[in-house]
C-alpha atoms as a PDB file:
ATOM      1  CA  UNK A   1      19.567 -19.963  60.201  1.00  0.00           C
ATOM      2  CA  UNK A   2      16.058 -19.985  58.858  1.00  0.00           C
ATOM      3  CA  UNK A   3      15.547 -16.715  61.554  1.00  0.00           C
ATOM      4  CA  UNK A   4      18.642 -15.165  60.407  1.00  0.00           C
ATOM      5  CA  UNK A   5      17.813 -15.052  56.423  1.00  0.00           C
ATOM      6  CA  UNK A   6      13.862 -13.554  57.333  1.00  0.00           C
ATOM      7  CA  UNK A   7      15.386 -10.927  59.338  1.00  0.00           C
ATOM      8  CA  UNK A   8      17.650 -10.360  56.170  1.00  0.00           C
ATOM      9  CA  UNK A   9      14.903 -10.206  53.845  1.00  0.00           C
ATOM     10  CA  UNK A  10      12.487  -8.008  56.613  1.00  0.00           C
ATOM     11  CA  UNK A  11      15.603  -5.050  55.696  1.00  0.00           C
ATOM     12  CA  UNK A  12      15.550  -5.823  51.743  1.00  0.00           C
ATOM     13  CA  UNK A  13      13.273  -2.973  49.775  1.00  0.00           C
ATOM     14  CA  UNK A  14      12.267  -3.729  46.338  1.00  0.00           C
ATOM     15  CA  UNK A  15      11.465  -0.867  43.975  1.00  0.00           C
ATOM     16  CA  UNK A  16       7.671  -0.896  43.539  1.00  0.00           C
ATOM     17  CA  UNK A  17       6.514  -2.364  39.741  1.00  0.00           C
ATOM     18  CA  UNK A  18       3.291  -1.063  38.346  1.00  0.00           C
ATOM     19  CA  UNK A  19       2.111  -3.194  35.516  1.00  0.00           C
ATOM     20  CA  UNK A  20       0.269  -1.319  32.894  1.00  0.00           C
ATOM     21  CA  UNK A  21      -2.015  -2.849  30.318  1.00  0.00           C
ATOM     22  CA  UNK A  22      -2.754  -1.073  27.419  1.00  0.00           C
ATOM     23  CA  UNK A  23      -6.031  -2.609  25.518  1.00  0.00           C
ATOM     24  CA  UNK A  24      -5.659  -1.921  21.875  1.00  0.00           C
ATOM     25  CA  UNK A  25      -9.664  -0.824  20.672  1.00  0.00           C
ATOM     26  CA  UNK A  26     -11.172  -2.911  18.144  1.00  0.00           C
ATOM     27  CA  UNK A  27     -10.181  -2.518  14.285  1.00  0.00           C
ATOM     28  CA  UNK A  28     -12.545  -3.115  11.926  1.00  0.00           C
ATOM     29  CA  UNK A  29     -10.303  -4.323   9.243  1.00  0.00           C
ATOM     30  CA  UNK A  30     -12.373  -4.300   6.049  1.00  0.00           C
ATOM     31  CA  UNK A  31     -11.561  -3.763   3.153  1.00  0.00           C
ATOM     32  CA  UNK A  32     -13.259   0.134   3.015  1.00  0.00           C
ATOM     33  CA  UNK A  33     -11.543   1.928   6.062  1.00  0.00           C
ATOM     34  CA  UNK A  34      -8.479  -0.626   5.778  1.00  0.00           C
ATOM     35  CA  UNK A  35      -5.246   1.287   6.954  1.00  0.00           C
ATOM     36  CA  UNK A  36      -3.100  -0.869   4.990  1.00  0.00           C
ATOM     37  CA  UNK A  37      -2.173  -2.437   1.696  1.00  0.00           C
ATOM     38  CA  UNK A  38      -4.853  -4.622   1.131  1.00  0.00           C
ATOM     39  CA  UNK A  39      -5.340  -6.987  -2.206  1.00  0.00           C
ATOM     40  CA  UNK A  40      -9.424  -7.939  -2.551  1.00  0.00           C
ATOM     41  CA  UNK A  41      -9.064 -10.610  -4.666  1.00  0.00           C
ATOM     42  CA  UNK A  42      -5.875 -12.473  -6.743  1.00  0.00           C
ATOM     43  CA  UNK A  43      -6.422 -15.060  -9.393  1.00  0.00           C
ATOM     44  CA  UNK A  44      -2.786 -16.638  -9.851  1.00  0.00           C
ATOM     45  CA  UNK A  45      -1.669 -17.958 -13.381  1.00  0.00           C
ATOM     46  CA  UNK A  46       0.175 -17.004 -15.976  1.00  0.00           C
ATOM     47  CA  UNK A  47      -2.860 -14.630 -16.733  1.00  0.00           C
ATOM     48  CA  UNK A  48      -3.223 -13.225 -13.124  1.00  0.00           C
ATOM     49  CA  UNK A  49      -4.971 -10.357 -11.570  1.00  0.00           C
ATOM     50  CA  UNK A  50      -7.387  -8.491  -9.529  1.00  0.00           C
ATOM     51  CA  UNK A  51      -7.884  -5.932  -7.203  1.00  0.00           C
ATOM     52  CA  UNK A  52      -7.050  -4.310  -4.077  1.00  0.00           C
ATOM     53  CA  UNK A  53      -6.629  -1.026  -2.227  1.00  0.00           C
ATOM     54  CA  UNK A  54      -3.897   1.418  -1.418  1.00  0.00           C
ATOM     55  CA  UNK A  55      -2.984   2.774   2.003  1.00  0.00           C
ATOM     56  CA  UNK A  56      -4.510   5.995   1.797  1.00  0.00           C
ATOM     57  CA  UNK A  57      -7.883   4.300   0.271  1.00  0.00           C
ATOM     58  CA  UNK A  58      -7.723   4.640  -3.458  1.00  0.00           C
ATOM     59  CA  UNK A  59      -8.725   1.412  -5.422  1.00  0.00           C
ATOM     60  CA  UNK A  60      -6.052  -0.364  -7.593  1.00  0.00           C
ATOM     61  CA  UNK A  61      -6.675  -3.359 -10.324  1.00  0.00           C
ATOM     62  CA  UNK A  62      -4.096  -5.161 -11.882  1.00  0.00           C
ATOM     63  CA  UNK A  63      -3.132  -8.244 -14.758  1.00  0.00           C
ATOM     64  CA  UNK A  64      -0.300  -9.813 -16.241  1.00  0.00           C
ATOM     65  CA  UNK A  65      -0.689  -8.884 -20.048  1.00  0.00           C
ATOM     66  CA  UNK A  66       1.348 -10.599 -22.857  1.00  0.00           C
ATOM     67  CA  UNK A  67       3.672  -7.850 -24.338  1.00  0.00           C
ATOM     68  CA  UNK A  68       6.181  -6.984 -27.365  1.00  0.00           C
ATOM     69  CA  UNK A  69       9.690  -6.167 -24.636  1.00  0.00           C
ATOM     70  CA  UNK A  70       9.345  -8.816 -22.257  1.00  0.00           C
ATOM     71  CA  UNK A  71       7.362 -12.367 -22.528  1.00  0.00           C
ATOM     72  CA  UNK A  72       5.027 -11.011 -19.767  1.00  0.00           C
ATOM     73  CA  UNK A  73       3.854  -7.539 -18.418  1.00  0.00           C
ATOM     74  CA  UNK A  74       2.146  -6.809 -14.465  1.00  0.00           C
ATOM     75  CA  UNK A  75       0.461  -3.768 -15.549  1.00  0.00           C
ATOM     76  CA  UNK A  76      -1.098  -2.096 -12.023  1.00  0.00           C
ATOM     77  CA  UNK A  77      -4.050   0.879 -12.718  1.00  0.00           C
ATOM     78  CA  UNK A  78      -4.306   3.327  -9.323  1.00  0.00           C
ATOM     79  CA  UNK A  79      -7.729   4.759  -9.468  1.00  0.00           C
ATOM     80  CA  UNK A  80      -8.672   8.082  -7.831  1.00  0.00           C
ATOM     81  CA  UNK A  81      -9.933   8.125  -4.810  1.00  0.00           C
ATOM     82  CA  UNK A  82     -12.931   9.448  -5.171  1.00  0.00           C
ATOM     83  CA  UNK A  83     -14.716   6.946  -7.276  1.00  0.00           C
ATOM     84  CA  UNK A  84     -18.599   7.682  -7.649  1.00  0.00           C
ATOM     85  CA  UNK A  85     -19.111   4.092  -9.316  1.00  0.00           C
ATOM     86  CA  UNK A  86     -18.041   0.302  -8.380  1.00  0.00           C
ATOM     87  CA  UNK A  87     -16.540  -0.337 -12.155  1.00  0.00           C
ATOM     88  CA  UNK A  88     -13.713   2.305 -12.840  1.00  0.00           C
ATOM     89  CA  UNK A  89     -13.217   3.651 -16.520  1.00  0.00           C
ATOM     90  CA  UNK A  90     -10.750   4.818 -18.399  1.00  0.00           C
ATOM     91  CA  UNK A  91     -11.043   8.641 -17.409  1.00  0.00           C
ATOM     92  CA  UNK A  92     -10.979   7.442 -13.278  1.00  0.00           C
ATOM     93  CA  UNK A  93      -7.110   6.505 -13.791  1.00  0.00           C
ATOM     94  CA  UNK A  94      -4.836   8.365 -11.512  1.00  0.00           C
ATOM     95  CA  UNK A  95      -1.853   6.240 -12.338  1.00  0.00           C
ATOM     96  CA  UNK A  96      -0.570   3.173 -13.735  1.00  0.00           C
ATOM     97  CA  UNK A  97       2.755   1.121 -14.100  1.00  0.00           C
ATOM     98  CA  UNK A  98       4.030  -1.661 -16.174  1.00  0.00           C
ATOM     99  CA  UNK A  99       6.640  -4.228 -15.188  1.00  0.00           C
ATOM    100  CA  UNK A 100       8.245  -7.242 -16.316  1.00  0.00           C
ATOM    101  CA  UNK A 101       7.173 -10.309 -14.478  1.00  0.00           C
ATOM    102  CA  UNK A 102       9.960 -12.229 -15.568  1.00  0.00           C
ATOM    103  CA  UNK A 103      11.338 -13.012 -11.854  1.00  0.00           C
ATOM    104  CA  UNK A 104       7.801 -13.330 -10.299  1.00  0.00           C
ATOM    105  CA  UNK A 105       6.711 -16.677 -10.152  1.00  0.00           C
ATOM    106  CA  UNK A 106       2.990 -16.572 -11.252  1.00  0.00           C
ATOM    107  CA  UNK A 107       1.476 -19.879  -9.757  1.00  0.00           C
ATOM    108  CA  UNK A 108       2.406 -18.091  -5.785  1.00  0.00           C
ATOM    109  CA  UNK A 109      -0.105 -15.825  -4.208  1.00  0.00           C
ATOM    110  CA  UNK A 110       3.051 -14.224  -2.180  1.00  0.00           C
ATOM    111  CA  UNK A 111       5.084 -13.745  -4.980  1.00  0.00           C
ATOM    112  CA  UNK A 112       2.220 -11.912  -6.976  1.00  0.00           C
ATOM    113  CA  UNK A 113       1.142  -9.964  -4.170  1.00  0.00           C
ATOM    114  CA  UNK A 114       4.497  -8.358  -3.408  1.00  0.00           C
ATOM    115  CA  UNK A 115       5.416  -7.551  -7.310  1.00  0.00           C
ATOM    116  CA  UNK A 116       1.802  -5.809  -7.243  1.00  0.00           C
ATOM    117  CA  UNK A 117       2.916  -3.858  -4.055  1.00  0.00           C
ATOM    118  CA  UNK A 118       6.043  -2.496  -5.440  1.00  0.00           C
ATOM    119  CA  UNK A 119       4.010  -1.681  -8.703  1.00  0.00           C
ATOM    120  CA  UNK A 120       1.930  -0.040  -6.908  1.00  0.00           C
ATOM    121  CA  UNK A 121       4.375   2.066  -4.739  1.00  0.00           C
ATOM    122  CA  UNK A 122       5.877   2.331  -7.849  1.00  0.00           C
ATOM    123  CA  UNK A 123       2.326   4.103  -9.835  1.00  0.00           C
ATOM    124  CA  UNK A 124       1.870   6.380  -6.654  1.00  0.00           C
ATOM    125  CA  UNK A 125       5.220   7.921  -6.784  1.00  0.00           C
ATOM    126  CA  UNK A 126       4.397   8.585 -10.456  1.00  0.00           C
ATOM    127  CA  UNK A 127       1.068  10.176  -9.472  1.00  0.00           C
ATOM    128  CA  UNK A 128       3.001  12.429  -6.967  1.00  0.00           C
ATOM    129  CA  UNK A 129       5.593  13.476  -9.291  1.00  0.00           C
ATOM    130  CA  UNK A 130       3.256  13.815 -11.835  1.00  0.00           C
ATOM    131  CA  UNK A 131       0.913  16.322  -9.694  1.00  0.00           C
ATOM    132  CA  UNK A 132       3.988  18.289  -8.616  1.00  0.00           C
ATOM    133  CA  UNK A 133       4.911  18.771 -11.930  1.00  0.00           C
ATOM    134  CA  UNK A 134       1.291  19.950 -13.522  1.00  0.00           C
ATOM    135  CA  UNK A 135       1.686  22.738 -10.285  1.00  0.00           C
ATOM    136  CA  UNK A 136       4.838  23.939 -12.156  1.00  0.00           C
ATOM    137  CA  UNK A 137       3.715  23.854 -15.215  1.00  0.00           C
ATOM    138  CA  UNK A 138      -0.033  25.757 -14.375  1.00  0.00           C
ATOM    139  CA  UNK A 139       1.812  28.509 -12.858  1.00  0.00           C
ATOM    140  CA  UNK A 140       4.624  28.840 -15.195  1.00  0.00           C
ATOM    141  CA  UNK A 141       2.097  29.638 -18.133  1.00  0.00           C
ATOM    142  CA  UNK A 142       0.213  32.070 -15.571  1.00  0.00           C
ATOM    143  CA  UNK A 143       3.285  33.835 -15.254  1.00  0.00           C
ATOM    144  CA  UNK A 144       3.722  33.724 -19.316  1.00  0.00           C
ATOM    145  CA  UNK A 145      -0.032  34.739 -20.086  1.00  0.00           C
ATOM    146  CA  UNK A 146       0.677  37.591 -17.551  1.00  0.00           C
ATOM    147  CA  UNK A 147       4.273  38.743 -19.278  1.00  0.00           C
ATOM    148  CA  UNK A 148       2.272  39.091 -22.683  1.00  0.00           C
END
């Protein structure tokens, strides 16, 4: 029997398998070429805040402010991108958000760094829509300085 089952398998063709490894190159994952949303540093509290950076590179600080609407306020500041000095002022601002913090729970690092994600989503669309609309309006009074 033992003769009958290796002349069996002699007949039996498998399908050939290559295995191929792919080796994914080293990432330097700092915090200046990082290709992700990154947060620097987070001080939790009912006073939080810090700083990160955005996909695409531009630098982003945020804090929970007391306000008048709502008991608490994540305000998120998008800087542009680029920044000549470490300490952003007032005239570096690309875009910036405020949102209630009123389901965030302020003592959790996870909880703080996802409502500073969305806020941040949230200030670049702003910036987009923003930009889009200054296009509009630069060539609409082009058009009207032309007409007159």
């Amino acid at each position: 029997m033992a003769v009958a089952l290796a002349s069996t398998l002699r007949f039996v063709r498998r399908p050939k398998i290559e295995v191929v490894t792919y080796v994914q190159p080293e990432i330097d994952m700092t915090a200046h070429n990082a290709p992700v949303f990154v947060i620097d540093d987070l001080s939790i509290g009912p006073y939080a805040h810090g700083f990160g950076q955005t996909r695409d590179g531009r630098t982003f600080a945020f804090q929970v402010r007391d306000s008048t609407l709502h008991r608490r306020t994540l305000h998120v500041e998008v800087y542009r991108a680029d920044l000549e000095t470490t300490v952003p002022d007032s005239s570096d601002i690309e875009a910036f958000v405020d949102r209630s913090v009123v389901d965030v729970d302020l003592c959790d690092e996870r909880s703080i760094s996802a409502a500073v994600r969305d806020a941040v989503a949230e200030a670049e669309s702003i910036a987009v829509n923003a930009s889009e609309g200054n296009a509009v309006r630069a060539l609409l009074s082009r058009i009207t300085s032309a007409i007159s």
